[in-house]
Protein backbone atom coordinates (compact mmCIF):
# COMPACT_ATOMS: atom_id res chain seq x y z
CA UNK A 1 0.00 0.00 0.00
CA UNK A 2 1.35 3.44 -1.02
CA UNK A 3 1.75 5.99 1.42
CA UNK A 4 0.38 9.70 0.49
CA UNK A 5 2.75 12.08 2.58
CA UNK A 6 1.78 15.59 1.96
CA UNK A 7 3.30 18.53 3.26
CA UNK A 8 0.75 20.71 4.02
CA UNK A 9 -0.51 18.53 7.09
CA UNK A 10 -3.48 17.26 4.55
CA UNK A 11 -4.49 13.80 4.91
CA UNK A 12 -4.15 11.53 1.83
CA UNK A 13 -7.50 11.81 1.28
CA UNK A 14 -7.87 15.90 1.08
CA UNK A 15 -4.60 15.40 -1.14
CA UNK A 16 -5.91 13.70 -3.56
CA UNK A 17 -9.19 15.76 -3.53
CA UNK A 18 -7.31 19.29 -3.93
CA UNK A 19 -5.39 17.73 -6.73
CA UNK A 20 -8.71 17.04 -8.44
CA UNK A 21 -9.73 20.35 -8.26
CA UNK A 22 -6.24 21.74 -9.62
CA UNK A 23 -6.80 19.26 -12.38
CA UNK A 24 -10.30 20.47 -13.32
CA UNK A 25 -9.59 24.23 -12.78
CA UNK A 26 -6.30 24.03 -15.29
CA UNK A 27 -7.06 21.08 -17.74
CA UNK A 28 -11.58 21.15 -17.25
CA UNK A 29 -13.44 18.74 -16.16
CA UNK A 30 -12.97 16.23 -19.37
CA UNK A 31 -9.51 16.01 -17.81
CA UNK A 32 -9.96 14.63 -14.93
CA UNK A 33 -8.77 11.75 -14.27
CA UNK A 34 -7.28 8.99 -11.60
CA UNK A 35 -4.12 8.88 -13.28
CA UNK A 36 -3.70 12.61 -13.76
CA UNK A 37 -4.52 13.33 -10.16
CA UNK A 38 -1.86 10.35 -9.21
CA UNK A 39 0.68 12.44 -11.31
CA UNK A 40 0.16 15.52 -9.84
CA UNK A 41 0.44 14.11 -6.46
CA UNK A 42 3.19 12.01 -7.39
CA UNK A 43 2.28 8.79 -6.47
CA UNK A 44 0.68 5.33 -8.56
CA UNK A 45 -2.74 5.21 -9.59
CA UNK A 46 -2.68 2.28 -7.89
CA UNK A 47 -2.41 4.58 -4.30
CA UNK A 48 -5.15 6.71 -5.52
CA UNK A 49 -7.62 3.49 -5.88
CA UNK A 50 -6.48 2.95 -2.35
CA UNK A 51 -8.53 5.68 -1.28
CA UNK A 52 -11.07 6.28 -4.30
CA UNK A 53 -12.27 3.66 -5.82
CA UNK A 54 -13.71 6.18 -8.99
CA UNK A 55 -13.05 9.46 -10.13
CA UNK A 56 -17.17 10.14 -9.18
CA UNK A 57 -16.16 9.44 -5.29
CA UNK A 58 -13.05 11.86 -5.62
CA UNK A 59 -14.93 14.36 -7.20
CA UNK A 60 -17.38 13.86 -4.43
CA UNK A 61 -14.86 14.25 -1.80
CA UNK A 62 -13.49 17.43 -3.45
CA UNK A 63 -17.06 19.02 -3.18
CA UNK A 64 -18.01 18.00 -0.17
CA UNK A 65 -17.85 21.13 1.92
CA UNK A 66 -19.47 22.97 -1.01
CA UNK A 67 -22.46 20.05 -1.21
CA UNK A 68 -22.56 19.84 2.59
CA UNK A 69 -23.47 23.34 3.12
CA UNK A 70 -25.47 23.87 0.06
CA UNK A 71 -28.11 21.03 1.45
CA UNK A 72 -27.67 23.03 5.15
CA UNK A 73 -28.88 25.83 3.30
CA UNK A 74 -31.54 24.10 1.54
CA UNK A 75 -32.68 22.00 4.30
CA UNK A 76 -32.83 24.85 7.14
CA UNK A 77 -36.04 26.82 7.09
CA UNK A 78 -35.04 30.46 7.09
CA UNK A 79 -36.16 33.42 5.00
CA UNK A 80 -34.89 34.10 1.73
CA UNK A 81 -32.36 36.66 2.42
CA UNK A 82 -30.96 34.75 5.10
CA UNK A 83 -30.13 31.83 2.84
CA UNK A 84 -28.93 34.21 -0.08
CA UNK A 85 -26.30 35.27 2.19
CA UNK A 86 -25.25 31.94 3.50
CA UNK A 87 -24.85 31.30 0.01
CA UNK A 88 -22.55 33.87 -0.53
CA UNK A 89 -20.37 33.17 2.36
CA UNK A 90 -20.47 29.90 1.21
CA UNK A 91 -19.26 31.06 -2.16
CA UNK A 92 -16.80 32.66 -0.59
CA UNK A 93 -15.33 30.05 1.74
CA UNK A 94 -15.07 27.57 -0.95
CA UNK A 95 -13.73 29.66 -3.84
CA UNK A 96 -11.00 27.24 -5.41
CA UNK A 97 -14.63 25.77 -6.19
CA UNK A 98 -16.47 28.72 -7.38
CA UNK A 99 -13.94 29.36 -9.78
CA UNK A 100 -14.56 26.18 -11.87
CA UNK A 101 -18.42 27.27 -12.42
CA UNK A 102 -18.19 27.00 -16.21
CA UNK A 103 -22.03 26.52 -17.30
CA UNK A 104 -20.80 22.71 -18.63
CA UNK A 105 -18.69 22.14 -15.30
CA UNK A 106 -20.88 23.50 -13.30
CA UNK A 107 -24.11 21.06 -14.64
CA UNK A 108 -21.11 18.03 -14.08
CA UNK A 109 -20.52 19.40 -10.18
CA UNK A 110 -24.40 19.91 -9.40
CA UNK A 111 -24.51 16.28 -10.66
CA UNK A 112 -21.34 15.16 -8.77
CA UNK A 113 -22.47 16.89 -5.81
CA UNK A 114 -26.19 16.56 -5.18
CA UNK A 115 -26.93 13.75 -7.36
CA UNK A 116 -28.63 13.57 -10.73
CA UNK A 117 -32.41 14.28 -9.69
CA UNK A 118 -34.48 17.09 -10.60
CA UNK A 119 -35.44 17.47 -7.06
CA UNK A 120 -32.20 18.84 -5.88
CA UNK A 121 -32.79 21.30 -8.38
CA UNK A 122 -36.24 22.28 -7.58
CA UNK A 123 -35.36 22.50 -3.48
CA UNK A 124 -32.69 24.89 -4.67
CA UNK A 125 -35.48 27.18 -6.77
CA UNK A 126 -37.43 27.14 -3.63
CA UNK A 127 -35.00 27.74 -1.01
CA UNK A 128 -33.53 30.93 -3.07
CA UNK A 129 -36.49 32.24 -4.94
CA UNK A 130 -38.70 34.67 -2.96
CA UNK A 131 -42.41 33.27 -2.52
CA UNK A 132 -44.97 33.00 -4.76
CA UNK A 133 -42.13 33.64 -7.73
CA UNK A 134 -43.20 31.29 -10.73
CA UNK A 135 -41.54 28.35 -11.82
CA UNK A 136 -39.87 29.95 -15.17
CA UNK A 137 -38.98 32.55 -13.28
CA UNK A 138 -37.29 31.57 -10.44
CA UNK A 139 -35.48 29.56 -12.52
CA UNK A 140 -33.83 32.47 -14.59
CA UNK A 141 -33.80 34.37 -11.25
CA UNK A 142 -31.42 31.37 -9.33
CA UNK A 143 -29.58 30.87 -12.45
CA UNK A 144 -28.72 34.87 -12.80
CA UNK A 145 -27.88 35.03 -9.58
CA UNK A 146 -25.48 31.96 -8.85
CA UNK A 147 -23.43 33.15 -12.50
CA UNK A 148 -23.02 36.46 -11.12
CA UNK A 149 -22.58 35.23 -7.67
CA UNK A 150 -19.48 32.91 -9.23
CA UNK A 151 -18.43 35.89 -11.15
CA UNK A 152 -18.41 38.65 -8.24
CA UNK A 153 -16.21 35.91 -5.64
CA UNK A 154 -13.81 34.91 -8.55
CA UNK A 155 -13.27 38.69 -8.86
CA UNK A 156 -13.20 40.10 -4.96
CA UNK A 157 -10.30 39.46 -3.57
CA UNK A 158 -10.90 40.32 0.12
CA UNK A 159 -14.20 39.52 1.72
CA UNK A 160 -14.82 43.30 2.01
CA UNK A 161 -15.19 43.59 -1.42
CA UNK A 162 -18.42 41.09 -0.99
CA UNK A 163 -19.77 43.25 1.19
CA UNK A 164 -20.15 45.84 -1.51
CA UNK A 165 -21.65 43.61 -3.95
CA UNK A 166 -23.49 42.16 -1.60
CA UNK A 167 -26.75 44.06 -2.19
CA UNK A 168 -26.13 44.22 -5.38
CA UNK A 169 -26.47 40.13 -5.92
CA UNK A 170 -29.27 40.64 -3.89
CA UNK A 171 -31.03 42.69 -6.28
CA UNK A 172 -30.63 40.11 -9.19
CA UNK A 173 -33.28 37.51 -6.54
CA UNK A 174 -35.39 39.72 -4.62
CA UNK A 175 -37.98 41.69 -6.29
């Protein structure tokens, strides 16, 4: 069995998981792959089996924090607002994420991360859109919102600069 020594204090699993994300940011998606993330590691494919047994599980590992706190968001009744701006401090917690969110890549990661059922997709519309919004709407509403939400954290580079922007990706939601 290979050994995965990282420097950074990560455990071999986290390695292998913020390798994956390298891959994907530099190379896309259609890059990933066990081997690649072995060589940029360092190690055998064979030690990256050891820990995933696909490419699905790492990618799931790599998005975990993001998919754990989007379904916190979802599943915890609170009022719109509220969950807009867990959202962004999500966003902005996780950005080595955020920055992959590519229309194609991002589709892939919603699939990756919350699994691939319409449902996830509708609980999102509802948690995010304000009541009584219709169904087309909402949807072009979320969708604005989380582009220019990926946009506005790829481009602030200190959380203050959210702040100012922060009613501003408000506005693209709310009526």
């Amino acid at each position: 069995m290979a050994q995965i020594r990282t420097r950074t204090g990560l455990d071999a699993r986290d390695a292998l998981a913020r390798a994956a994300l390298e891959v994907i940011r530099e190379e896309g998606f259609g890059a990933l792959s066990l081997l690649r993330v072995a060589q940029r590691v360092g190690v055998s494919k064979s030690a990256v089996y050891h820990h995933f047994r696909t490419k699905d599980e790492l990618v799931q590992r790599a998005l975990a924090p993001v998919a754990d706190g989007l379904r916190d968001i979802i599943g915890t009744p609170a009022p719109v607002e509220e969950r807009i701006d867990r959202l962004i401090d999500l966003a902005l917690a996780h950005k080595e994420v955020i920055a992959l969110c590519s229309p194609a890549t991002a589709a892939r990661i919603g699939e990756q991360t919350l699994g691939d059922n319409n449902a996830h997709g509708v609980e999102i519309m509802q948690a995010l859109a304000p009541p009584g919004t219709g169904a087309v709407q909402a949807r072009i509403r979320v969708e604005v919102f989380l582009a220019a939400l990926a946009a506005a954290v790829n481009a602030c580079e200190h959380s203050s600069d959210i702040d100012e922007l922060r009613p501003a990706l408000r506005s693209l939601i709310l009526p």
